[in-house]
N, C-alpha and C. Protein backbone atom coordinates (compact mmCIF):
# COMPACT_ATOMS: atom_id res chain seq x y z
N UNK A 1 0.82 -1.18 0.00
CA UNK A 1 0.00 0.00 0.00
C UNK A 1 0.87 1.25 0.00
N UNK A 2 1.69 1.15 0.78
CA UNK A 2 2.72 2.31 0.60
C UNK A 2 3.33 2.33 -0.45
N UNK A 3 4.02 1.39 -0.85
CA UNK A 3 4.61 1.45 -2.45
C UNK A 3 4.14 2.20 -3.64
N UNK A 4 2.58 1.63 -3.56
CA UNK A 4 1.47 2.58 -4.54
C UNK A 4 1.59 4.28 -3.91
N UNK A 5 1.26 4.38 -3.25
CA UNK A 5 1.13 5.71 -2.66
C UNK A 5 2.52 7.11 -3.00
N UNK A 6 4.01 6.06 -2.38
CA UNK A 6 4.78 6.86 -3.07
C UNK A 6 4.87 6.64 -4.93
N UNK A 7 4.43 6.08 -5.27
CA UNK A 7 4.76 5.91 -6.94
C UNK A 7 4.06 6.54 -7.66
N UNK A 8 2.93 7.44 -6.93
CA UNK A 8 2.00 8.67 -7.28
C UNK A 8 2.60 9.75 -6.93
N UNK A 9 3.57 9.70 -5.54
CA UNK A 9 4.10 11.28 -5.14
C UNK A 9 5.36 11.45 -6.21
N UNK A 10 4.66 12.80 -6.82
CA UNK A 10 5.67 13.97 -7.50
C UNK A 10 7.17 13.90 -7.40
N UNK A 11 7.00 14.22 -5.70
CA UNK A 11 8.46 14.82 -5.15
C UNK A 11 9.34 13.63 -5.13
N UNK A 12 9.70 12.46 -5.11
CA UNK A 12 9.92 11.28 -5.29
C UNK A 12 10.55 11.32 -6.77
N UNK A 13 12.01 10.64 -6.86
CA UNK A 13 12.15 10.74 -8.30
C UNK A 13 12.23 9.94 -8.91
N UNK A 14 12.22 9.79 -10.29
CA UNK A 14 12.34 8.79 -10.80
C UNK A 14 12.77 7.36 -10.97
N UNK A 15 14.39 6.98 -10.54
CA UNK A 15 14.71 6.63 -9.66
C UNK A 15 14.65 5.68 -8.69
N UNK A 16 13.77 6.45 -7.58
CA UNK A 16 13.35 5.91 -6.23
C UNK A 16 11.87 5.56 -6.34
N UNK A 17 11.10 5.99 -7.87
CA UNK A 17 9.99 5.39 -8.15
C UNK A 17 10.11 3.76 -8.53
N UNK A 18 11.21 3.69 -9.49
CA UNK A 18 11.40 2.42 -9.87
C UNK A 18 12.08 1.61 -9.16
N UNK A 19 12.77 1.87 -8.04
CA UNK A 19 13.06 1.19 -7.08
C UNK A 19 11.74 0.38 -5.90
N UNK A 20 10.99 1.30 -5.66
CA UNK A 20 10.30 0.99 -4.91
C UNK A 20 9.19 -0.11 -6.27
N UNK A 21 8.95 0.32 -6.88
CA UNK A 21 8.29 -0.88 -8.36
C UNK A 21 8.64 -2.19 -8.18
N UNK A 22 10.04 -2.04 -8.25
CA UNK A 22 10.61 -3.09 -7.97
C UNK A 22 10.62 -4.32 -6.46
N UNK A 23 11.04 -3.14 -5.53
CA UNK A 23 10.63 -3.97 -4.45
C UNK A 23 9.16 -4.79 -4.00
N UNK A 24 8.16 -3.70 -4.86
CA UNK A 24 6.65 -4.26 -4.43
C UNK A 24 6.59 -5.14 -5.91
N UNK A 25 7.30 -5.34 -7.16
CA UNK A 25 6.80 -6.79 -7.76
C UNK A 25 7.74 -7.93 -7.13
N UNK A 26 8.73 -7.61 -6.31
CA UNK A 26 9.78 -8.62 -6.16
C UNK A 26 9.32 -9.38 -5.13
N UNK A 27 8.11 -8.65 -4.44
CA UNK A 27 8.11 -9.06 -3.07
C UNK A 27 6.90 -10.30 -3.28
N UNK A 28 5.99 -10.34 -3.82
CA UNK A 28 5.05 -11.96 -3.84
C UNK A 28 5.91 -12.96 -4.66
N UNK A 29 7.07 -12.76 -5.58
CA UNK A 29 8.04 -14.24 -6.05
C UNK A 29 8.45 -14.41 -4.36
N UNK A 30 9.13 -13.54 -3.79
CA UNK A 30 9.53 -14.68 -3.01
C UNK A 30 8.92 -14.68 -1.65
N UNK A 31 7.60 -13.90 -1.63
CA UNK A 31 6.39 -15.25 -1.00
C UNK A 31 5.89 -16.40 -1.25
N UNK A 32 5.92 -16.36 -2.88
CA UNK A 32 5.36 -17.71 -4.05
C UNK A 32 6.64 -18.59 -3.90
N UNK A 33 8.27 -18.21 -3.60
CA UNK A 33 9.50 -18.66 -3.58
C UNK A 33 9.37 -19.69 -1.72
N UNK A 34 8.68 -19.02 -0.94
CA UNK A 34 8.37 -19.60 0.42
C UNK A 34 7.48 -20.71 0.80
N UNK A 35 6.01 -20.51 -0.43
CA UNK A 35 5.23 -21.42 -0.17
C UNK A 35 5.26 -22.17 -0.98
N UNK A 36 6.58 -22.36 -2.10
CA UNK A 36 6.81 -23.80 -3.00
C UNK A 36 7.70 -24.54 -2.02
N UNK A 37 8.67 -23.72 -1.27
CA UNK A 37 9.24 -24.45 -0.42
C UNK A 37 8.72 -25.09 0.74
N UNK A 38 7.78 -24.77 1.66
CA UNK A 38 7.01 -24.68 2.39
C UNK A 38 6.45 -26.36 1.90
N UNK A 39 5.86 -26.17 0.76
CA UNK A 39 5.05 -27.59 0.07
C UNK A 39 6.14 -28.38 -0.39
N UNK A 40 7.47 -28.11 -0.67
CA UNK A 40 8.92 -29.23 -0.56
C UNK A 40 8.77 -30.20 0.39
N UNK A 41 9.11 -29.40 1.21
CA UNK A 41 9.40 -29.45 2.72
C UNK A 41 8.24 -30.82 3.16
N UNK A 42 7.26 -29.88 3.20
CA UNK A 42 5.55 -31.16 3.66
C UNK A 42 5.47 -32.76 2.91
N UNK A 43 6.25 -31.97 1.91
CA UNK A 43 5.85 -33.46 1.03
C UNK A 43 7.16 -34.51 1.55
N UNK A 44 8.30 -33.68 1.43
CA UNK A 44 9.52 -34.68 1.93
C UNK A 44 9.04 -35.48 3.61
N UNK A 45 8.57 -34.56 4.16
CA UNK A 45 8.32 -35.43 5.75
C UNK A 45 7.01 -36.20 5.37
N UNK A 46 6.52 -36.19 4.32
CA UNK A 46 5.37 -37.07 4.66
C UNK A 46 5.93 -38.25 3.93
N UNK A 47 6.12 -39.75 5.18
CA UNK A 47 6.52 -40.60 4.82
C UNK A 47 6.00 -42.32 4.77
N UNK A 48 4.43 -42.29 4.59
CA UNK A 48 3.30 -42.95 4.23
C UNK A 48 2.23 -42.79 5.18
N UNK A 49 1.52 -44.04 5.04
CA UNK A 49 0.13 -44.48 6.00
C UNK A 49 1.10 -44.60 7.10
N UNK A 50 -0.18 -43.92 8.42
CA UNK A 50 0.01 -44.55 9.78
C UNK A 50 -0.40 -46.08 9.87
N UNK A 51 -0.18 -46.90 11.15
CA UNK A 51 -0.38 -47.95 11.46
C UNK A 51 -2.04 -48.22 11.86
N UNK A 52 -2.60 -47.21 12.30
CA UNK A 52 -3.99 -47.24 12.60
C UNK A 52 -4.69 -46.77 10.99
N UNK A 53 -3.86 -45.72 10.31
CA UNK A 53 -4.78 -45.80 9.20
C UNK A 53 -5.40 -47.24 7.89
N UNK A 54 -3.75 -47.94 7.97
CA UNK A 54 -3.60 -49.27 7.51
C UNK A 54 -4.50 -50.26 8.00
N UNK A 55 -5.00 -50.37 9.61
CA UNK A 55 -5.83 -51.36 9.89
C UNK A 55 -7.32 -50.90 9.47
N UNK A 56 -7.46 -49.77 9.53
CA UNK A 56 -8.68 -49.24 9.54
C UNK A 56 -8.96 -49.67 8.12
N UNK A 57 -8.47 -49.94 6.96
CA UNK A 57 -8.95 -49.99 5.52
C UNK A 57 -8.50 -51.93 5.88
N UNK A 58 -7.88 -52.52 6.23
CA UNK A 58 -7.87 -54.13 6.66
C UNK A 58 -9.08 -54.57 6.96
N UNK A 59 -9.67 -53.54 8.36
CA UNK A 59 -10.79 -53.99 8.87
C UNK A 59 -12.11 -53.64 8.20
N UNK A 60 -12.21 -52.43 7.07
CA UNK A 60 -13.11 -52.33 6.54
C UNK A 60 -13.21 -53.74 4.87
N UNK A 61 -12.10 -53.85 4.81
CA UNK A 61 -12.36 -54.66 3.35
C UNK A 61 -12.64 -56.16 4.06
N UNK A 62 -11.97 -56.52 5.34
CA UNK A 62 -12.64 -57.72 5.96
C UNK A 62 -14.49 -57.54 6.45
N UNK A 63 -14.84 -56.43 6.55
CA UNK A 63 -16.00 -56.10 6.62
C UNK A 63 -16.75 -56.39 5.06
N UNK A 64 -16.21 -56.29 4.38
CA UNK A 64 -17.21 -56.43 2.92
C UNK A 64 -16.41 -57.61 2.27
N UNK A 65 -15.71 -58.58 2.80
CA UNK A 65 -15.56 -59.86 2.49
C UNK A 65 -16.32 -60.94 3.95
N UNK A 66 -16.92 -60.07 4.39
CA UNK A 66 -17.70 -61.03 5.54
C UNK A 66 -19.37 -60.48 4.37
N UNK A 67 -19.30 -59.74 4.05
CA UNK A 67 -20.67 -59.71 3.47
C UNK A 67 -20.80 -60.37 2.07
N UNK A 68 -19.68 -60.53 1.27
CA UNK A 68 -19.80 -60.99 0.03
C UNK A 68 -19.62 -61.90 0.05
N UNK A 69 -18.60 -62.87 0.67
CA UNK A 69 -18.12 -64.62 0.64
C UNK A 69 -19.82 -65.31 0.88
N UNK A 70 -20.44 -65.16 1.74
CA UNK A 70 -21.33 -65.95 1.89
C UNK A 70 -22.59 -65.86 0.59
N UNK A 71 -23.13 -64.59 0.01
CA UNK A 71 -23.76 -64.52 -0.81
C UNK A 71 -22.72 -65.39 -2.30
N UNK A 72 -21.78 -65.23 -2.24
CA UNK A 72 -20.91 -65.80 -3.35
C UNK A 72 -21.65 -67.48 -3.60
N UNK A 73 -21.05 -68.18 -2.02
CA UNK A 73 -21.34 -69.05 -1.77
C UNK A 73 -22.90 -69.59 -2.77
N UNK A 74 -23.96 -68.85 -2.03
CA UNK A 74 -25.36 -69.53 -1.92
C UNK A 74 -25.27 -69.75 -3.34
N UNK A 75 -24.92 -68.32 -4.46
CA UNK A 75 -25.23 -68.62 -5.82
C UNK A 75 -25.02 -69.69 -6.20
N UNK A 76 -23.63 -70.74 -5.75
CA UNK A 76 -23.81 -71.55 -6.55
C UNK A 76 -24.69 -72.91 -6.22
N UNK A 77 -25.25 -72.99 -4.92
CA UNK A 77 -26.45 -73.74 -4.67
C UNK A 77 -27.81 -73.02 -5.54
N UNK A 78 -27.64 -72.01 -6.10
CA UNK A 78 -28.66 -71.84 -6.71
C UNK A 78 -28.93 -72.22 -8.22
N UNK A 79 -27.50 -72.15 -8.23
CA UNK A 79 -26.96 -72.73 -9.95
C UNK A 79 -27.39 -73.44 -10.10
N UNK A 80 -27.07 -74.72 -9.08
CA UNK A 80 -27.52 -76.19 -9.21
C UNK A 80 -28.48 -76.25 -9.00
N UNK A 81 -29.57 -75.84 -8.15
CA UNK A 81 -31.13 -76.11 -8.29
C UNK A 81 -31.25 -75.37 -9.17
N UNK A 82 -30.91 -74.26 -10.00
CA UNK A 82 -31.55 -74.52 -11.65
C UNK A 82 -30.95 -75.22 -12.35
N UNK A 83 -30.41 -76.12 -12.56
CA UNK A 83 -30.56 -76.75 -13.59
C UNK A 83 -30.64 -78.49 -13.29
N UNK A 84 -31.14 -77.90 -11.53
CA UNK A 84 -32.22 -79.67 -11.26
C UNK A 84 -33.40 -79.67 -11.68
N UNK A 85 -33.76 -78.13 -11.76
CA UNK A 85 -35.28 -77.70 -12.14
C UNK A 85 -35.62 -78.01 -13.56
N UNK A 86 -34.73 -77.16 -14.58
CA UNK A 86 -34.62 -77.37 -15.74
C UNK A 86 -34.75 -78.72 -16.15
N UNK A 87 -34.03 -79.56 -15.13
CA UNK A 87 -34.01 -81.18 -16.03
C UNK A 87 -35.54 -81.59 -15.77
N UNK A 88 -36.02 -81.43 -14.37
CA UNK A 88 -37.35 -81.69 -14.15
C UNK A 88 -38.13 -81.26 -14.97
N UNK A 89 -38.08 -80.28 -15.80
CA UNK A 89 -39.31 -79.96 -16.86
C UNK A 89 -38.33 -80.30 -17.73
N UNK A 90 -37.44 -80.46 -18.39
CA UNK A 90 -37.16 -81.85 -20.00
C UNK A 90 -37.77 -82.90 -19.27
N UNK A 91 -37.52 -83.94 -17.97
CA UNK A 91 -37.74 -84.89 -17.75
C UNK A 91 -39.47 -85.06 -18.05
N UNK A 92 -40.54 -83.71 -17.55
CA UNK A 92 -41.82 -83.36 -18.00
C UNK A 92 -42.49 -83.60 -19.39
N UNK A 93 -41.45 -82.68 -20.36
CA UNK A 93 -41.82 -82.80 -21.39
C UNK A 93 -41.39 -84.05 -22.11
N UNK A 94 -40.49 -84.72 -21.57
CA UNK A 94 -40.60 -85.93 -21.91
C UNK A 94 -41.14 -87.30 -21.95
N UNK A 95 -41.75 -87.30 -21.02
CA UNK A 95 -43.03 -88.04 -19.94
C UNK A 95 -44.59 -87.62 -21.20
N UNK A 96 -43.97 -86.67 -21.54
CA UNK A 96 -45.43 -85.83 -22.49
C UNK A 96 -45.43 -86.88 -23.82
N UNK A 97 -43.95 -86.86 -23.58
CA UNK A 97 -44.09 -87.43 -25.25
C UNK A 97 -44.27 -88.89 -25.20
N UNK A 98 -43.56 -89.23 -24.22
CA UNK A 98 -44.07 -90.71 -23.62
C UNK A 98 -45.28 -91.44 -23.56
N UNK A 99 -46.30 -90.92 -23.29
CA UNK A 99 -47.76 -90.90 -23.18
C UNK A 99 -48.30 -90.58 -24.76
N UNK A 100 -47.56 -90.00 -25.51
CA UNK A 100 -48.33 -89.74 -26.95
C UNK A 100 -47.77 -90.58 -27.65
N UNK A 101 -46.69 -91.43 -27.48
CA UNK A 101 -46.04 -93.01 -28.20
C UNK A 101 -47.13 -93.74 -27.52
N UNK A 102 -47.60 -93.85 -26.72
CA UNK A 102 -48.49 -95.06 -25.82
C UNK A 102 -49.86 -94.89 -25.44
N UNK A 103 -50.48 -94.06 -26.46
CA UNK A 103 -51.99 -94.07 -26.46
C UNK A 103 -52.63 -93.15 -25.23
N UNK A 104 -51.74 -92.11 -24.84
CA UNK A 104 -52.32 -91.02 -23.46
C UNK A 104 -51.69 -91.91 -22.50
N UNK A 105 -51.05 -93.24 -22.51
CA UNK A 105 -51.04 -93.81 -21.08
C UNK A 105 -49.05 -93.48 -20.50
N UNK A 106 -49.25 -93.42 -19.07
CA UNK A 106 -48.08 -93.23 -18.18
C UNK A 106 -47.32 -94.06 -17.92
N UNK A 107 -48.07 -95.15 -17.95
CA UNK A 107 -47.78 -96.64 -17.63
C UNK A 107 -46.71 -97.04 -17.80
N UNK A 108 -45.72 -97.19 -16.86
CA UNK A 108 -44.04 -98.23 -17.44
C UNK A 108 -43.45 -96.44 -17.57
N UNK A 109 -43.41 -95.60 -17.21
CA UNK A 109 -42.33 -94.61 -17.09
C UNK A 109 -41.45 -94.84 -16.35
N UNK A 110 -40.51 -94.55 -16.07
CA UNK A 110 -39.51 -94.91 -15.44
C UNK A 110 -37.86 -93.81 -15.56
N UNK A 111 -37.06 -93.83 -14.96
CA UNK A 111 -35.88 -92.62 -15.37
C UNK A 111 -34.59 -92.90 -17.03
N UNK A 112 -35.31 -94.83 -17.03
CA UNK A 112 -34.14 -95.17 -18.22
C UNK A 112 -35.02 -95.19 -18.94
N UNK A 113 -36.46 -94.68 -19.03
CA UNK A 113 -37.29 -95.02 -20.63
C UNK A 113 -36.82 -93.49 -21.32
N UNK A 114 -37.15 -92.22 -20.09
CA UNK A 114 -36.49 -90.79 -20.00
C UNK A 114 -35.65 -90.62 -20.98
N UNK A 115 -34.37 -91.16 -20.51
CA UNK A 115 -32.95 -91.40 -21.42
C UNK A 115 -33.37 -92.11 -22.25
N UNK A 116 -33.72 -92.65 -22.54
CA UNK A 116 -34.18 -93.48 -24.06
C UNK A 116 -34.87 -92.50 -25.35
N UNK A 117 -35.71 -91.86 -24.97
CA UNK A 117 -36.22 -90.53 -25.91
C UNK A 117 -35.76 -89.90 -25.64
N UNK A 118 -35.15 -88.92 -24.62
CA UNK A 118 -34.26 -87.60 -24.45
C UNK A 118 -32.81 -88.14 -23.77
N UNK A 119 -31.96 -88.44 -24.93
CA UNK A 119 -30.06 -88.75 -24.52
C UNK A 119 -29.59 -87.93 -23.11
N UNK A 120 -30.24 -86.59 -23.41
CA UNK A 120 -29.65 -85.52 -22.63
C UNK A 120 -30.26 -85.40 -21.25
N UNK A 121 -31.05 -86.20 -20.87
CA UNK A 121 -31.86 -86.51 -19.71
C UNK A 121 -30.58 -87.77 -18.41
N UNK A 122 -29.79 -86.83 -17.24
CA UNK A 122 -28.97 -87.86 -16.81
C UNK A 122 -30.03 -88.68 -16.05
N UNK A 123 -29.55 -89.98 -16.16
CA UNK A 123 -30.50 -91.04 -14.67
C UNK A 123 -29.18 -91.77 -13.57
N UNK A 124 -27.78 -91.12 -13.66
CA UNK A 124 -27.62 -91.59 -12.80
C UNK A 124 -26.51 -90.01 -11.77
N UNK A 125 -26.50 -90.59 -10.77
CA UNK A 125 -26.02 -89.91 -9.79
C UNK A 125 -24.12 -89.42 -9.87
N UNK A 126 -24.21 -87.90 -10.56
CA UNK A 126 -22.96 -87.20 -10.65
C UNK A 126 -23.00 -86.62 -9.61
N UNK A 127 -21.70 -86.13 -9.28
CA UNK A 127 -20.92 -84.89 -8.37
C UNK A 127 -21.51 -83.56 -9.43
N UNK A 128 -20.96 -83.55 -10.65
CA UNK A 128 -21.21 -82.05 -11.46
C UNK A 128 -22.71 -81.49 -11.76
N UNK A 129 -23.48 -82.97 -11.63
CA UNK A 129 -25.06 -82.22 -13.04
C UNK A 129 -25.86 -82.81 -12.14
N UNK A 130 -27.23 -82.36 -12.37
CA UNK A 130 -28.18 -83.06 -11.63
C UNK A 130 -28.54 -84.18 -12.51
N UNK A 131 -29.66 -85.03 -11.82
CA UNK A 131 -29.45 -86.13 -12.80
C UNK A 131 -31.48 -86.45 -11.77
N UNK A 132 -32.00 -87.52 -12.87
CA UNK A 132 -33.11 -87.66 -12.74
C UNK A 132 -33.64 -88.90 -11.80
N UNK A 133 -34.12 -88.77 -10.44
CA UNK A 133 -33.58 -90.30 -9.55
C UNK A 133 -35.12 -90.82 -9.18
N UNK A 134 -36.00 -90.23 -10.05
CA UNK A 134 -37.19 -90.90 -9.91
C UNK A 134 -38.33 -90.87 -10.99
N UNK A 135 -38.90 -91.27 -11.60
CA UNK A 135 -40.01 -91.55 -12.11
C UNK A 135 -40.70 -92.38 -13.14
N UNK A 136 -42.11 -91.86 -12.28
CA UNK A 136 -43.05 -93.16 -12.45
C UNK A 136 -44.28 -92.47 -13.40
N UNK A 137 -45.56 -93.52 -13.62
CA UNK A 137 -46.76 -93.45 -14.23
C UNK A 137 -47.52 -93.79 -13.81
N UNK A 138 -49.08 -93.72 -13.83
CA UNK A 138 -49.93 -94.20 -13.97
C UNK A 138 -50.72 -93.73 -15.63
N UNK A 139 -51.74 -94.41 -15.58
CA UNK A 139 -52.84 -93.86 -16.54
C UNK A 139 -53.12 -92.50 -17.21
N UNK A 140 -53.42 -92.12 -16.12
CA UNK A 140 -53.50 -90.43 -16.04
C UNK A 140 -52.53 -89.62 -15.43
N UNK A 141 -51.55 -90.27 -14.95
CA UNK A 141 -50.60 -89.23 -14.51
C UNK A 141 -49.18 -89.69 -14.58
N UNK A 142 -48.29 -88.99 -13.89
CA UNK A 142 -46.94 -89.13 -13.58
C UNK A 142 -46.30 -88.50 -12.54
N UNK A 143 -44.95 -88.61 -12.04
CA UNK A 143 -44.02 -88.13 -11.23
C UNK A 143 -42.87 -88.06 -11.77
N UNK A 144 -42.09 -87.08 -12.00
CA UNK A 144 -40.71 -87.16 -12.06
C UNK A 144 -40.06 -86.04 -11.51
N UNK A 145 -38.50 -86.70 -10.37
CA UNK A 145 -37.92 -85.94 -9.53
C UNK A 145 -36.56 -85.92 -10.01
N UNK A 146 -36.57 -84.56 -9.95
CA UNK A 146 -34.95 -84.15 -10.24
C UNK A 146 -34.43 -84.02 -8.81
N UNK A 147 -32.76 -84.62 -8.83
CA UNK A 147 -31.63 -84.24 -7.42
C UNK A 147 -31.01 -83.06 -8.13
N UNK A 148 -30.50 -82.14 -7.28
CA UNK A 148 -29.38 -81.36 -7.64
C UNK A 148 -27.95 -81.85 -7.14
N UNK A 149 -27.36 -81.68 -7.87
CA UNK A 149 -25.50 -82.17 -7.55
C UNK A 149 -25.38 -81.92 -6.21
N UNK A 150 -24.98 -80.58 -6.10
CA UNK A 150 -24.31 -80.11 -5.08
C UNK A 150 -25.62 -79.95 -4.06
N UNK A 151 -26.13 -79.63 -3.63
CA UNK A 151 -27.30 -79.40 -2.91
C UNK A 151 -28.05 -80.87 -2.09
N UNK A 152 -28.14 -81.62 -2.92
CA UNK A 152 -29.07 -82.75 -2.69
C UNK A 152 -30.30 -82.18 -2.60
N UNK A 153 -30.83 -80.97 -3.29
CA UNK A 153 -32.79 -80.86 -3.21
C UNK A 153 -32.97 -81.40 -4.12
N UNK A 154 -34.34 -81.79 -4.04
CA UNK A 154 -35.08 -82.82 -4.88
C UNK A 154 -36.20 -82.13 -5.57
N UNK A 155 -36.18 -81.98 -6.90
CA UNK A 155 -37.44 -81.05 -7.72
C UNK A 155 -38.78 -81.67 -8.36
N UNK A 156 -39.81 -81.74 -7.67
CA UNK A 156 -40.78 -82.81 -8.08
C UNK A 156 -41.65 -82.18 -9.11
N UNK A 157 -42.33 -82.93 -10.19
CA UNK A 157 -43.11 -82.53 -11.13
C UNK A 157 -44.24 -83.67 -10.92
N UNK A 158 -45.32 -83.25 -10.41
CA UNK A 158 -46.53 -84.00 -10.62
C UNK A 158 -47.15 -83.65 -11.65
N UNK A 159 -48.10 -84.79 -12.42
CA UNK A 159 -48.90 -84.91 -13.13
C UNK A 159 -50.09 -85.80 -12.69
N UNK A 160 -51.33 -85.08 -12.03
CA UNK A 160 -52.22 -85.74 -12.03
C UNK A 160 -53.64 -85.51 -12.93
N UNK A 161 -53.69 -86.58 -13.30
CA UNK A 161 -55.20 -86.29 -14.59
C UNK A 161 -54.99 -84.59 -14.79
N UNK A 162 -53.71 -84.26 -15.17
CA UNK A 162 -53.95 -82.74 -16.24
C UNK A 162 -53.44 -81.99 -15.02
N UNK A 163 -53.64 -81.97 -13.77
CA UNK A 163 -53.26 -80.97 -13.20
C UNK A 163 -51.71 -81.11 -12.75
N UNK A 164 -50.75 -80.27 -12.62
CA UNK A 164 -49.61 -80.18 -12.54
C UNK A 164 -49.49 -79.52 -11.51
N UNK A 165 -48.39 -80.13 -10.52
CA UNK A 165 -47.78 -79.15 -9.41
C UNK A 165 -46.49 -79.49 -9.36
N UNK A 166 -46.07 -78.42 -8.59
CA UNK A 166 -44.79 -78.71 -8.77
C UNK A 166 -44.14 -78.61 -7.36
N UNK A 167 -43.26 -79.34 -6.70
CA UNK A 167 -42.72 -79.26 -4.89
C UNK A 167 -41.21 -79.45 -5.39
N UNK A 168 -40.88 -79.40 -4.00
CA UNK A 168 -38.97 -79.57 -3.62
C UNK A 168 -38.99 -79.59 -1.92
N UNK A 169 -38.00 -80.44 -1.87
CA UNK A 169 -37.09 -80.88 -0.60
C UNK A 169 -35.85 -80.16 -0.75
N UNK A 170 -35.21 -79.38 0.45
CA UNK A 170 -34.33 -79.35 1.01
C UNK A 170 -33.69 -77.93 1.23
N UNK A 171 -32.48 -77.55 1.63
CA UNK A 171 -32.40 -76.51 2.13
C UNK A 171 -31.30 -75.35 0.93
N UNK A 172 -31.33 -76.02 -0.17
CA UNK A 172 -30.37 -74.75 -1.11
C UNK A 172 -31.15 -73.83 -1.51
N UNK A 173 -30.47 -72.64 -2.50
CA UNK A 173 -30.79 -71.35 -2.81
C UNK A 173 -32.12 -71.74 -3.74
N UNK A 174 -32.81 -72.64 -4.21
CA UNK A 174 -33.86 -72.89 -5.40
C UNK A 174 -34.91 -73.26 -4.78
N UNK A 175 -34.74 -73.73 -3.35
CA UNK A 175 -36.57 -74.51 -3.14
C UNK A 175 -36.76 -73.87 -1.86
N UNK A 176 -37.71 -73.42 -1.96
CA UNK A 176 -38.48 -72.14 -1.09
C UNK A 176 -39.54 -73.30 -0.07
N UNK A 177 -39.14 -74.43 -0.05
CA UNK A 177 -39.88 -75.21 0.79
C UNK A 177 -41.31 -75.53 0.04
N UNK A 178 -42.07 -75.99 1.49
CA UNK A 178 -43.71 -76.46 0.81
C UNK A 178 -44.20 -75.27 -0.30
N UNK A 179 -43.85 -74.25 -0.48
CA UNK A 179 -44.57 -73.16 -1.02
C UNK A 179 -44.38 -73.76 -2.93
N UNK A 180 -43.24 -74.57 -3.19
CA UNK A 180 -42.87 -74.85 -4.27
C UNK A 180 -42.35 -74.26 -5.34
N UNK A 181 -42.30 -74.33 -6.09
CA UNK A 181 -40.86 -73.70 -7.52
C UNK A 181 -41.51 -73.22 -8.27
């Protein structure tokens, strides 16, 4: 403020105008010269994470691997009851076609007649796939139960005289209990 003030006064000479010019542009470089150093300085002493900041991000990512491992988990019990389900309706529609080779009748169904018209229908008991471990006929109706691999639930398809329901046993991500699939 003073700088400005004499660089307006008259009596002041030329000189001692540009001197003082000088001192008031010289003087924010080496304030700007203080606070680059200043931020040198901060950055050289800063020499990582504290020990409490480090646990604190440990204990939060063990916090969201306690929430994700178990949902990880269920999916793949759910995998497998779909595609115990899935086999239960091929094993369905196959039972359909069964009954239209044999005059409407159920009679003599069984899980190896299954595999006999549908290849892709398993009847025996894998570790990887579900596979088909029951069914039967009557006249007017049928049963056929899919296992799931991993799970052991059991996916039932009734057929009685036309009406269809459908149940499951056991405790994986696909069978919602008595309420059914």
């Amino acid at each position: 403020m003073h700088g400005e003030e004499n660089l307006s006064n008259p009596t002041i000479g030329v000189d001692a105008r540009m001197a003082i010019a000088a001192t008031a542009a010289a003087q924010p470089i080496r304030v700007d010269f203080t606070m680059t150093t200043n931020l040198r300085q901060r950055l050289r002493d800063e020499r990582g994470f504290t020990l409490i900041e480090l646990l604190v991000v440990i204990l939060i990512i063990g916090i969201l691997a306690a929430i994700a491992i178990p949902s990880f988990l269920n999916q793949k019990g759910k995998a497998n009851d779909a595609s115990a389900k899935e086999l239960a309706r091929t094993a369905q529609t196959t039972a359909e076609s069964y009954a239209t080779e044999n005059n409407g009748s159920y009679v003599g169904l069984e899980p190896s007649k299954l595999n006999t018209l549908e290849k892709s229908i398993p009847i025996v008991s894998s570790a990887n796939t579900a596979w088909i471990g029951a069914a039967s006929g009557t006249a007017t109706g049928y049963v056929v139960t899919a296992t799931a691999s991993s799970t052991g639930d059991t996916f039932t398809i009734t057929n009685a005289a036309g009406v269809v329901s459908r149940t499951c046993s056991g405790t994986g991500g696909g069978c919602k209990g008595s309420a059914g699939w």
